[in-house]
C-alpha atoms as a PDB file:
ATOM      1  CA  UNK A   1     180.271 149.762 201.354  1.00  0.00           C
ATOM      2  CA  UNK A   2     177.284 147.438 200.348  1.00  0.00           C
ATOM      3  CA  UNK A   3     177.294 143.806 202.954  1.00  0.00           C
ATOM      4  CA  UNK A   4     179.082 141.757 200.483  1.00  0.00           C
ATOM      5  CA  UNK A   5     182.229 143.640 201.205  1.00  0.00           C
ATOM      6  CA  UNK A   6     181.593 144.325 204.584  1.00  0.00           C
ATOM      7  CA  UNK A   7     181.389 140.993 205.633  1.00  0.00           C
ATOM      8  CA  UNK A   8     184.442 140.130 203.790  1.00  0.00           C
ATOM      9  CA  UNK A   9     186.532 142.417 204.690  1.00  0.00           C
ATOM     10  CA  UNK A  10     185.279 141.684 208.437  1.00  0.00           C
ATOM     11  CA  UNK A  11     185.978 138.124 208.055  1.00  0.00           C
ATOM     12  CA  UNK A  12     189.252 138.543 206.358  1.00  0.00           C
ATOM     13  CA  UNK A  13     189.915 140.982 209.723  1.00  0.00           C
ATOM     14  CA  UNK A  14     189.569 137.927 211.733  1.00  0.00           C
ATOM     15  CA  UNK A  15     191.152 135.597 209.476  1.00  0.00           C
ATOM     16  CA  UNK A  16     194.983 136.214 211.478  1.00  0.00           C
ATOM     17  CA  UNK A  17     193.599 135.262 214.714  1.00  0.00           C
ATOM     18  CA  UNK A  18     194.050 132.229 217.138  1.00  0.00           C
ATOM     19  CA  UNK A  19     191.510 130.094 218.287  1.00  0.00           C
ATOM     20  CA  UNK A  20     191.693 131.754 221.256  1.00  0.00           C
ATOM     21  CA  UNK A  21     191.135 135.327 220.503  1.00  0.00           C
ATOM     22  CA  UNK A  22     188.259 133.886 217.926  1.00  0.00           C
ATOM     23  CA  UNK A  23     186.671 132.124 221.259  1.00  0.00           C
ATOM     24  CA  UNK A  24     186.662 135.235 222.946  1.00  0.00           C
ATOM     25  CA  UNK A  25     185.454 137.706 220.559  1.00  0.00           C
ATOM     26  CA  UNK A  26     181.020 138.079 220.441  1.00  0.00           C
ATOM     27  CA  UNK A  27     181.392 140.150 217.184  1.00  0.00           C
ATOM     28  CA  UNK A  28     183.693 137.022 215.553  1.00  0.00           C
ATOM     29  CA  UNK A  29     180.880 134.398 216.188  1.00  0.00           C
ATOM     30  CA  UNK A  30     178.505 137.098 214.851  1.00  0.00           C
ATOM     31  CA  UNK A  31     180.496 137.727 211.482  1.00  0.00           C
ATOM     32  CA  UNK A  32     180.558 133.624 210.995  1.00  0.00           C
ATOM     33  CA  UNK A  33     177.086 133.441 211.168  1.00  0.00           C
ATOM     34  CA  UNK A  34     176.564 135.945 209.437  1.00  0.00           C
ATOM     35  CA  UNK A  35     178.661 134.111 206.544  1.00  0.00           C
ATOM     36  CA  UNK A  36     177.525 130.860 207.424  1.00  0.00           C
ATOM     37  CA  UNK A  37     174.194 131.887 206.873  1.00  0.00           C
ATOM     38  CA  UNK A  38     174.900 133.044 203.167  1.00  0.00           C
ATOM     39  CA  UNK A  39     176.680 130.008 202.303  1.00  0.00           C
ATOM     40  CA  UNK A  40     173.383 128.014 203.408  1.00  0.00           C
ATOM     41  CA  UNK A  41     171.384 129.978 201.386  1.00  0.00           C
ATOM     42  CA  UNK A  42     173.918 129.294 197.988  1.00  0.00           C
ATOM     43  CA  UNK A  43     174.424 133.259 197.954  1.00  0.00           C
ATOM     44  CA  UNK A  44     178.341 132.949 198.954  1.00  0.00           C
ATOM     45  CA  UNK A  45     180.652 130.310 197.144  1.00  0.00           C
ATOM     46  CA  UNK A  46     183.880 129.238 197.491  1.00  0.00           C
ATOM     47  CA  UNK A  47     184.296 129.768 193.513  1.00  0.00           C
ATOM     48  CA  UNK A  48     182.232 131.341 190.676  1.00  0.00           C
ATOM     49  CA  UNK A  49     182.058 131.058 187.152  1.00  0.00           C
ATOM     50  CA  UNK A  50     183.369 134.553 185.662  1.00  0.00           C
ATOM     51  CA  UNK A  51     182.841 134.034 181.517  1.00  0.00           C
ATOM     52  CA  UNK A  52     184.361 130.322 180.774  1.00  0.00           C
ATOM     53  CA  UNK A  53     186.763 130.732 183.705  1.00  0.00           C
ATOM     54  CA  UNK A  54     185.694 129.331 187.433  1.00  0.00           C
ATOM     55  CA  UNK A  55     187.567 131.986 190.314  1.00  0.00           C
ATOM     56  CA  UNK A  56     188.440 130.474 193.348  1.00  0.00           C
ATOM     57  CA  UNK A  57     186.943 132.767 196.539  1.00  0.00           C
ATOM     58  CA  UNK A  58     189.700 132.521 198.821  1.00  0.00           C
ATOM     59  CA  UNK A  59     187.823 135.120 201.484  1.00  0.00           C
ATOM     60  CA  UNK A  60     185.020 132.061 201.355  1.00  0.00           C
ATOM     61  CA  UNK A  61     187.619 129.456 202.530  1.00  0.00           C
ATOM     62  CA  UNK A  62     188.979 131.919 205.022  1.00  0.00           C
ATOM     63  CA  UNK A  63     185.896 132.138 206.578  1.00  0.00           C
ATOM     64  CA  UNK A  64     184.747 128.728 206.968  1.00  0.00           C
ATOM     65  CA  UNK A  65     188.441 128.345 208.230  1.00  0.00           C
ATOM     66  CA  UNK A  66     187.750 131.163 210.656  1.00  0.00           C
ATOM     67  CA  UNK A  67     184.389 128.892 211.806  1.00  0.00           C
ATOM     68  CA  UNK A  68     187.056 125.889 212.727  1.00  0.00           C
ATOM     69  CA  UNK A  69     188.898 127.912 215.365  1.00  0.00           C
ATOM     70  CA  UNK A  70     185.646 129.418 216.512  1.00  0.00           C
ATOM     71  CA  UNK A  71     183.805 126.387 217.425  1.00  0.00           C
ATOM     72  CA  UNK A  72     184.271 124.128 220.193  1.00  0.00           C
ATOM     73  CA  UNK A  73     183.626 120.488 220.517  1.00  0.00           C
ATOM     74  CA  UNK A  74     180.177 120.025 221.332  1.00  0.00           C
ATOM     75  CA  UNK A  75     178.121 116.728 221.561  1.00  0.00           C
ATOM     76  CA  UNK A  76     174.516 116.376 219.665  1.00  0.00           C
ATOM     77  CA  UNK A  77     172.335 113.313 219.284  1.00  0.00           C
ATOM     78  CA  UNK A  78     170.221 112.060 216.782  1.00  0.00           C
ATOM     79  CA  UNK A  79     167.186 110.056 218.135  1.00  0.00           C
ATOM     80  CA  UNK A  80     166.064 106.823 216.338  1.00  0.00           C
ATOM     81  CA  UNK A  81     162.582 106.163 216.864  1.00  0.00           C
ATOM     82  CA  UNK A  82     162.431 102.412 216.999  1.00  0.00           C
ATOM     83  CA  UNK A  83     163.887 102.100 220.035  1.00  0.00           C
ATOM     84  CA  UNK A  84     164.514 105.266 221.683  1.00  0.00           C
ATOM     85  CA  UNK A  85     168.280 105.377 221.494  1.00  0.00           C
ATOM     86  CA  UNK A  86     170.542 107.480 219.045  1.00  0.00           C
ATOM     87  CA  UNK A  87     173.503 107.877 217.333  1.00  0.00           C
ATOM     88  CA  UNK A  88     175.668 110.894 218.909  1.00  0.00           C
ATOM     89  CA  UNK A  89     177.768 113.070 217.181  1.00  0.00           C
ATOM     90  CA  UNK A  90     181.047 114.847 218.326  1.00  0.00           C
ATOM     91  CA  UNK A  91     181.818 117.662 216.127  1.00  0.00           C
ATOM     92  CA  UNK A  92     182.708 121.827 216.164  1.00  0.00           C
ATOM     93  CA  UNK A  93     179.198 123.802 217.671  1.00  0.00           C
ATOM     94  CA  UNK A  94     179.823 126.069 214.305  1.00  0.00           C
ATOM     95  CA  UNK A  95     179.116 123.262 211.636  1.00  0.00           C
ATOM     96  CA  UNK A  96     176.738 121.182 213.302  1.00  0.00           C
ATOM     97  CA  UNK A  97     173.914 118.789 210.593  1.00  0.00           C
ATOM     98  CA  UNK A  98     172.505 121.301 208.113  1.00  0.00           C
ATOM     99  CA  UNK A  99     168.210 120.938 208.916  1.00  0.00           C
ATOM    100  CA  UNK A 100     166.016 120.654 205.901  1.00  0.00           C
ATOM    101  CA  UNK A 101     162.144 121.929 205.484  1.00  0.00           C
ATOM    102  CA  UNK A 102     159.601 121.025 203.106  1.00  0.00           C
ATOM    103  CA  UNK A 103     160.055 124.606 202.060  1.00  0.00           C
ATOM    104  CA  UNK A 104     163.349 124.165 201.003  1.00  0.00           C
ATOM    105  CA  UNK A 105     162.114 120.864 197.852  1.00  0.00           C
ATOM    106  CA  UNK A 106     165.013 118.857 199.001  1.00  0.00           C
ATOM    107  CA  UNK A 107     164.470 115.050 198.752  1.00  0.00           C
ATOM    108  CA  UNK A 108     166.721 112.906 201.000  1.00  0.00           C
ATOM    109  CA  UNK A 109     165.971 109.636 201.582  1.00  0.00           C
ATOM    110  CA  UNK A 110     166.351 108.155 205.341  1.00  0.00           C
ATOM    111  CA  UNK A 111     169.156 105.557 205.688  1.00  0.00           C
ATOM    112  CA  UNK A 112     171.997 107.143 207.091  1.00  0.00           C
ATOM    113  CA  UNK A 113     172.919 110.542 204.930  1.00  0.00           C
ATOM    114  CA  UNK A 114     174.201 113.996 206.236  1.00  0.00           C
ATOM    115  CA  UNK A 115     174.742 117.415 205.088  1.00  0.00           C
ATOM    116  CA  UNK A 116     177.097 119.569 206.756  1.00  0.00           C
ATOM    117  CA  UNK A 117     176.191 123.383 207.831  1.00  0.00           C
ATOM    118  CA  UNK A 118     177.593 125.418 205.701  1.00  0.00           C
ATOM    119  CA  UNK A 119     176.697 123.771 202.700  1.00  0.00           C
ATOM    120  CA  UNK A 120     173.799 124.311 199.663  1.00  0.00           C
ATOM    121  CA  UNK A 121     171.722 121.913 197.921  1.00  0.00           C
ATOM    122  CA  UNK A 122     168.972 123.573 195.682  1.00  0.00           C
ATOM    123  CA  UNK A 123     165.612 122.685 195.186  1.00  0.00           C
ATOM    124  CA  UNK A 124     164.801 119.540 193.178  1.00  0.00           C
ATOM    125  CA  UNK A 125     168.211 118.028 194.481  1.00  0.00           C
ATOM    126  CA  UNK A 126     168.001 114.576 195.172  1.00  0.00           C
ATOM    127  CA  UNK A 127     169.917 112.418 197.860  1.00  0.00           C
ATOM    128  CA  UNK A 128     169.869 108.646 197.986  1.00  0.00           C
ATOM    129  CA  UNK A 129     171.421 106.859 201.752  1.00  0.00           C
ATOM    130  CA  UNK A 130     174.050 106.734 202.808  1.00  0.00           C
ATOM    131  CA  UNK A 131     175.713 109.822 201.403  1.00  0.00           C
ATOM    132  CA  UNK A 132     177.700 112.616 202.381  1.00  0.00           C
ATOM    133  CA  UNK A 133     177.936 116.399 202.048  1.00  0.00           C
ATOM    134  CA  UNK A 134     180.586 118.511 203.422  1.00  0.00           C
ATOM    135  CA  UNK A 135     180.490 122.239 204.379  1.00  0.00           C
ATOM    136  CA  UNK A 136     180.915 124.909 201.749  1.00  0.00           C
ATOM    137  CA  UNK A 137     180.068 122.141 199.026  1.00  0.00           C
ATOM    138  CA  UNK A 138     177.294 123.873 196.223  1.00  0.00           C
ATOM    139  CA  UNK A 139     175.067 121.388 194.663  1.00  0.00           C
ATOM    140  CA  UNK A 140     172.897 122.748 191.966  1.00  0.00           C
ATOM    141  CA  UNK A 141     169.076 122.049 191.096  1.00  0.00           C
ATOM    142  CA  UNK A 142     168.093 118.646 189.138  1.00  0.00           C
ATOM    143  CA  UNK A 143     171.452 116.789 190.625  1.00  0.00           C
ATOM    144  CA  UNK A 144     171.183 113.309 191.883  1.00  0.00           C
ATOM    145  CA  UNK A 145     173.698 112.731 194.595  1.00  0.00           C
ATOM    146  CA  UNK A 146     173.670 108.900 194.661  1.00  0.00           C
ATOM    147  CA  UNK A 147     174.497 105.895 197.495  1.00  0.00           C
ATOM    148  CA  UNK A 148     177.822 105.967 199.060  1.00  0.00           C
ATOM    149  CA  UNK A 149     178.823 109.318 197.609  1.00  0.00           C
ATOM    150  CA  UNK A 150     180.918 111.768 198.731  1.00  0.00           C
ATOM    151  CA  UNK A 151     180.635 115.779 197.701  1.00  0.00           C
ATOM    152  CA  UNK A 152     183.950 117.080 199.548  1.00  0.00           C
ATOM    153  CA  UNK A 153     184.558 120.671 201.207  1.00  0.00           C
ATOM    154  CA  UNK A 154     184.081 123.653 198.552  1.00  0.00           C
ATOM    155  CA  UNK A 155     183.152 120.912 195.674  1.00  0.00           C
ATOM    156  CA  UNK A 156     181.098 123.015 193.441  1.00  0.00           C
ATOM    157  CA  UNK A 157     178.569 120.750 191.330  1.00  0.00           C
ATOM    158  CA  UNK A 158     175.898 121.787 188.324  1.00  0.00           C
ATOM    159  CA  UNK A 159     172.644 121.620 187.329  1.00  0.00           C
ATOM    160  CA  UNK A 160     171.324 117.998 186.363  1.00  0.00           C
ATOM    161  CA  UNK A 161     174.350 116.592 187.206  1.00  0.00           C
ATOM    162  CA  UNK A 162     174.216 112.675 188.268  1.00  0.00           C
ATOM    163  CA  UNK A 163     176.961 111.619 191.175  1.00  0.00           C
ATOM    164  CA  UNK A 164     176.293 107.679 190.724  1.00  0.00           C
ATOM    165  CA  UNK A 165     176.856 105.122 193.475  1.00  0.00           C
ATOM    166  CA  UNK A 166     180.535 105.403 194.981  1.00  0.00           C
ATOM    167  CA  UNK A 167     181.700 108.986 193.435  1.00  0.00           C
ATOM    168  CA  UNK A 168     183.703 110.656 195.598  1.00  0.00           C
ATOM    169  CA  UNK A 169     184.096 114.162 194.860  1.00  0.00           C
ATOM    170  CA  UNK A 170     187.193 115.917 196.307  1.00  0.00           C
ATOM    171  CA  UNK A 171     187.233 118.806 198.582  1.00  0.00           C
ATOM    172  CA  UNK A 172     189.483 121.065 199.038  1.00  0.00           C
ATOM    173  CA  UNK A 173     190.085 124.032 201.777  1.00  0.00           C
ATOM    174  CA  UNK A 174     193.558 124.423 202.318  1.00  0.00           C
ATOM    175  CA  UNK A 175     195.433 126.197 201.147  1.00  0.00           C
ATOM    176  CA  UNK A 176     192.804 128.789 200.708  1.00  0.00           C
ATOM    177  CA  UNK A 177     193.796 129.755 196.928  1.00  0.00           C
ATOM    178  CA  UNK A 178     193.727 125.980 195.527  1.00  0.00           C
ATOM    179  CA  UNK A 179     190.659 125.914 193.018  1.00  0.00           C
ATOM    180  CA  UNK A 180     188.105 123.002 194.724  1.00  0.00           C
ATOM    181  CA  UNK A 181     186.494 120.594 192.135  1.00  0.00           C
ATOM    182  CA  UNK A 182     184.406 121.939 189.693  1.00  0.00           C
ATOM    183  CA  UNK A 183     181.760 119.600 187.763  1.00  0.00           C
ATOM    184  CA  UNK A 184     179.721 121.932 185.282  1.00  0.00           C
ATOM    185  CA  UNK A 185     176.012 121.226 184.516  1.00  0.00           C
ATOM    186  CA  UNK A 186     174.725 117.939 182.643  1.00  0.00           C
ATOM    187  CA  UNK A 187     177.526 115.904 184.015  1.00  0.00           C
ATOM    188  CA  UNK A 188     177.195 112.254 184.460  1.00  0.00           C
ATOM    189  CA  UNK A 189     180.119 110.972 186.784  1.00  0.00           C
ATOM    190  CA  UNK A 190     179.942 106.914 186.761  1.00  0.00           C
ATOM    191  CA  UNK A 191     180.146 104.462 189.530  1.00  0.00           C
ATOM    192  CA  UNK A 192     183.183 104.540 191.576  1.00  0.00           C
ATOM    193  CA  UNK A 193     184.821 107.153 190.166  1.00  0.00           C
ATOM    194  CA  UNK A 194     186.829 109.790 192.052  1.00  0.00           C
ATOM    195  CA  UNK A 195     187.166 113.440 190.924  1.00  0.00           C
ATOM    196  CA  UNK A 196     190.344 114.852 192.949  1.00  0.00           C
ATOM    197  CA  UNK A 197     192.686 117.658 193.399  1.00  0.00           C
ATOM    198  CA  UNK A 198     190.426 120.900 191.668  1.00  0.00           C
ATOM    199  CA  UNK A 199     190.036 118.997 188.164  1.00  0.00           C
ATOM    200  CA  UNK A 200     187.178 121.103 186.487  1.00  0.00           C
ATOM    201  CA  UNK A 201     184.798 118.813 184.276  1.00  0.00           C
ATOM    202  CA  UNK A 202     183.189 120.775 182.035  1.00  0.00           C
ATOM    203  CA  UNK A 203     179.229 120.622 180.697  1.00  0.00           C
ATOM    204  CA  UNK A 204     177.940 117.669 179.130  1.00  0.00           C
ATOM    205  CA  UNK A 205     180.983 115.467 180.038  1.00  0.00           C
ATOM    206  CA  UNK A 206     180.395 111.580 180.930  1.00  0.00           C
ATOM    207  CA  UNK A 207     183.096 110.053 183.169  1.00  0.00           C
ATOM    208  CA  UNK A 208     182.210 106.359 183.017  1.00  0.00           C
ATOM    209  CA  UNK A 209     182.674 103.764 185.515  1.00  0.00           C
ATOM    210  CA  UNK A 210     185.908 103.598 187.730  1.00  0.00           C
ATOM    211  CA  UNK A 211     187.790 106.743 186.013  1.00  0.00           C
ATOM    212  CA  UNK A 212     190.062 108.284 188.397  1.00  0.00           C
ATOM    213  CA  UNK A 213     190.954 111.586 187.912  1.00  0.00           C
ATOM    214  CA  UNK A 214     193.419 113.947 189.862  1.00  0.00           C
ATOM    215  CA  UNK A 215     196.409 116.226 189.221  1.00  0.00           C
ATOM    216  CA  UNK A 216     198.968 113.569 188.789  1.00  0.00           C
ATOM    217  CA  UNK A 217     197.135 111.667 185.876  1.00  0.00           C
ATOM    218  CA  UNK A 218     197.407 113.113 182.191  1.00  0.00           C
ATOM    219  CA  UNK A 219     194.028 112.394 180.400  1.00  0.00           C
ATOM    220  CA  UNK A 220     194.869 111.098 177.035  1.00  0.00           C
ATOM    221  CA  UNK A 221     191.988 112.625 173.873  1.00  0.00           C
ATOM    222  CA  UNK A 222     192.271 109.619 171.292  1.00  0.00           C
ATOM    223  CA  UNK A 223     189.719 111.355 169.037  1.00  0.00           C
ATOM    224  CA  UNK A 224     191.102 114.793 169.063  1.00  0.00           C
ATOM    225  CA  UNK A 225     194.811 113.471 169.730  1.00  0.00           C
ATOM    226  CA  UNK A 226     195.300 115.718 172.654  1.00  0.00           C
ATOM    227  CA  UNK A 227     196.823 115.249 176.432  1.00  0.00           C
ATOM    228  CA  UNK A 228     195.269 117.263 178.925  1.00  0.00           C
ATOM    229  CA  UNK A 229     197.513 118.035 182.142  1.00  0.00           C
ATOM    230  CA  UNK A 230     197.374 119.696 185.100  1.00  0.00           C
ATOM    231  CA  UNK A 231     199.963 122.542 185.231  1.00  0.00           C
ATOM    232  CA  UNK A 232     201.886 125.034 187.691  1.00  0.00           C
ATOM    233  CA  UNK A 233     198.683 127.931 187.287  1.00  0.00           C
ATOM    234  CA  UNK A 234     196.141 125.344 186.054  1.00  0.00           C
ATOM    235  CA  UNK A 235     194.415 122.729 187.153  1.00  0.00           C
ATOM    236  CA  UNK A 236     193.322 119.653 185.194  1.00  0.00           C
ATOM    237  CA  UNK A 237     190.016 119.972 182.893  1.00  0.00           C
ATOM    238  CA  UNK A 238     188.176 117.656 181.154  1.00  0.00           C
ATOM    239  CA  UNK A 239     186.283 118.921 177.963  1.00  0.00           C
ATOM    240  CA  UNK A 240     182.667 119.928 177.469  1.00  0.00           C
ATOM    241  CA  UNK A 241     180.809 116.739 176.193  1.00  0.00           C
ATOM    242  CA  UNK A 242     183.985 114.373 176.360  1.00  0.00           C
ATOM    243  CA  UNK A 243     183.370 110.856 177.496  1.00  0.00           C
ATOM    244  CA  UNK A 244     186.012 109.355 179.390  1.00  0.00           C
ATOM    245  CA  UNK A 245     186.794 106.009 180.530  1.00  0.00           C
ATOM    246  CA  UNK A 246     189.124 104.113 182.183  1.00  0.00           C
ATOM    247  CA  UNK A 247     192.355 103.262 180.288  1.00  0.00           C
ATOM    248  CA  UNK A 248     195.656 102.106 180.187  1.00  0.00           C
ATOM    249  CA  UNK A 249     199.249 102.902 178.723  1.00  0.00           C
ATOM    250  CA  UNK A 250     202.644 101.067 178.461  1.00  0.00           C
ATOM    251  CA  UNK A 251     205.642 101.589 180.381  1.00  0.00           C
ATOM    252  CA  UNK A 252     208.941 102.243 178.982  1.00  0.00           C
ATOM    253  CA  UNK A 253     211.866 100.519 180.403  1.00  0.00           C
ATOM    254  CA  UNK A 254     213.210  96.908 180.038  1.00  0.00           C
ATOM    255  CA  UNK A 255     211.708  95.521 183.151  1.00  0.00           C
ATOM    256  CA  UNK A 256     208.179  97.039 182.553  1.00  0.00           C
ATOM    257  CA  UNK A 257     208.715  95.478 178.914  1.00  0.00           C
ATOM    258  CA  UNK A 258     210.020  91.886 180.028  1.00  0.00           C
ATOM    259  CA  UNK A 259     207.159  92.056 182.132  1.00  0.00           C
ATOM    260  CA  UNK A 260     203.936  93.548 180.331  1.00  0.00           C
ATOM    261  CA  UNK A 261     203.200  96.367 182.448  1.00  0.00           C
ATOM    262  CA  UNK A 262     201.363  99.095 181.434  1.00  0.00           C
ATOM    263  CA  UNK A 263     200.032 102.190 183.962  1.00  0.00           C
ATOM    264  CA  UNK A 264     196.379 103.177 184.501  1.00  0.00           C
ATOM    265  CA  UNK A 265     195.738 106.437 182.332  1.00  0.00           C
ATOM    266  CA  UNK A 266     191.652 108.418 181.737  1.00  0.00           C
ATOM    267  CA  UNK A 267     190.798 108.010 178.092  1.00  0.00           C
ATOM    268  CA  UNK A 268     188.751 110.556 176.165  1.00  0.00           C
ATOM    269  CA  UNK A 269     187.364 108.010 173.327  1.00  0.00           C
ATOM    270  CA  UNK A 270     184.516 110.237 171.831  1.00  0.00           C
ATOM    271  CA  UNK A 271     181.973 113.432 172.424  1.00  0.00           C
ATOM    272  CA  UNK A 272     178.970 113.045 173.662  1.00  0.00           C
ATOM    273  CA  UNK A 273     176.563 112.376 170.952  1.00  0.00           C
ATOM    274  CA  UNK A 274     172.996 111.087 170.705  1.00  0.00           C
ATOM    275  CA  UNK A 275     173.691 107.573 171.546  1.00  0.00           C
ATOM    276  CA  UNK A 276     175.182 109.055 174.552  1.00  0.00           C
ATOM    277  CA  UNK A 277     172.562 111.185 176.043  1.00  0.00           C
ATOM    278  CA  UNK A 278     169.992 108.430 175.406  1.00  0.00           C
ATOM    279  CA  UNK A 279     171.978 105.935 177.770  1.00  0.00           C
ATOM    280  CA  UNK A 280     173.022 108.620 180.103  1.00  0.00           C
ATOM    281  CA  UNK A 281     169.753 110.071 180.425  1.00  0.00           C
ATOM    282  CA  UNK A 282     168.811 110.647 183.881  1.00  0.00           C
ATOM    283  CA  UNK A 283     165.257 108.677 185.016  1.00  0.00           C
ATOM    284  CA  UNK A 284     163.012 111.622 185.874  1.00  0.00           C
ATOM    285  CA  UNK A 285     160.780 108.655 187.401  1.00  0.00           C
ATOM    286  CA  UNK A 286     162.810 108.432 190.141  1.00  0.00           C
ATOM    287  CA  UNK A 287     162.232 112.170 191.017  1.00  0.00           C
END
């Protein structure tokens, strides 16, 4: 049996017990640091692309799950040299800040970001203050992980992808088989949007400003005439090289009619084309 399936079946082993038992068991906090370690390093994920199809690892989220009940509350502070104080930190001893090296050709810029243990972020990745990433979240190399955004539990993001100001990316660890957000390589997610509830947005895909985009919401494709939907066994996906905005569609119903409402609906208006890549084109200045 090589490590790969040792450690999962050891973690899914543990994955029935209590807080309690977890506490009291040397080999448990062994086995989740084990794991913990591999998830750091981007070797373990909680989902992988097999072919064209992204397979959700639900051993992965068992084990970070397993690192919840393990930990205890614990207390750390981070000193601010100005004056000598700090800002302190209450949070489980298993997922405390993730540290960074030179070694490891991360750029984040001080102002107020963290990364959670438990989490990767290759080399070249860049991070502008204040952001956020949470633990077992897989950030690719070449992405720009802007102000104010958000890369949620599990979130799996691409190469050269661009999370502008305000994104906030959904996670996702419960229940364990629910497929986490996917955003494929080449992505450029707009300002403000928010990508929710395992939608998978394939390569080369622009979501512009403000789109919203989640399980409830059908996307409507006015230049292939097409509604994308999430179903029972599948979640939402947005096309390779589709640019979506932020639309709108009419109610049915007397009152909605006497009344002029309409309901806030994604819009796929074109593929990406030239035109596209030129204004989407990340500045490699800024790297």
């Amino acid at each position: 049996m090589g490590l790969y399936d040792k450690l999962k079946e050891e973690i899914l082993g543990f994955s029935s017990l209590g807080a309690q038992a977890l506490q009291a068991s040397a080999e448990a906090r062994t086995v989740f640091e084990q794991f913990k370690q591999l998830l750091n390093d981007g070797v373990l994920r909680a989902a992988e692309k097999n072919g064209s199809d992204w397979v959700v690892n639900s051993w992965v989220k068992q084990g970070i799950l397993i690192g919840m009940r393990l930990g205890r509350l614990q207390a750390a502070t981070v000193p601010l040299e100005l004056n000598g104080a700090g800002f302190t930190f209450i949070d489980k001893d298993t997922f405390p800040l993730k540290t960074f090296t030179l070694d490891n050709n991360v750029r984040i810029v001080p102002g107020g970001s963290a990364v959670r243990d438990g989490s990767y972020l290759a080399p070249s990745v860049v991070m502008m203050p204040p952001a956020y990433v949470n633990v077992g979240a897989y950030v690719d190399e070449g992405t720009m992980i802007d102000s104010h955004a958000l890369v949620g539990s599990c979130a799996q993001v691409g190469k050269h992808v661009h999370l502008s100001a305000g994104v906030q990316v959904g996670g996702v660890l419960e229940p364990v088989g629910a497929m986490p957000v996917i955003i494929e390589d080449d992505v450029m997610v707009g300002g403000n949007c928010g990508i929710y509830e395992g939608t998978i947005v394939r390569e080369r895909a622009v979501i512009g400003t403000g789109v919203i985009l989640n399980g409830s919401t059908p996307v409507y494709d006015i230049a292939m005439n097409r509604i994308y939907r999430k179903t029972a066994d599948h979640p939402l996906e947005i096309p390779a090289g589709a640019v979506v905005v932020a639309g709108s569609r009419t109610i049915k119903g007397d009152f909605a009619s006497e009344h002029g409402l309409s309901i806030y609906t994604p819009l796929i208006i074109k593929y990406r084309d030239a035109r596209t890549d030129s204004a989407t084109a990340l500045e490699e200045a800024l790297r």
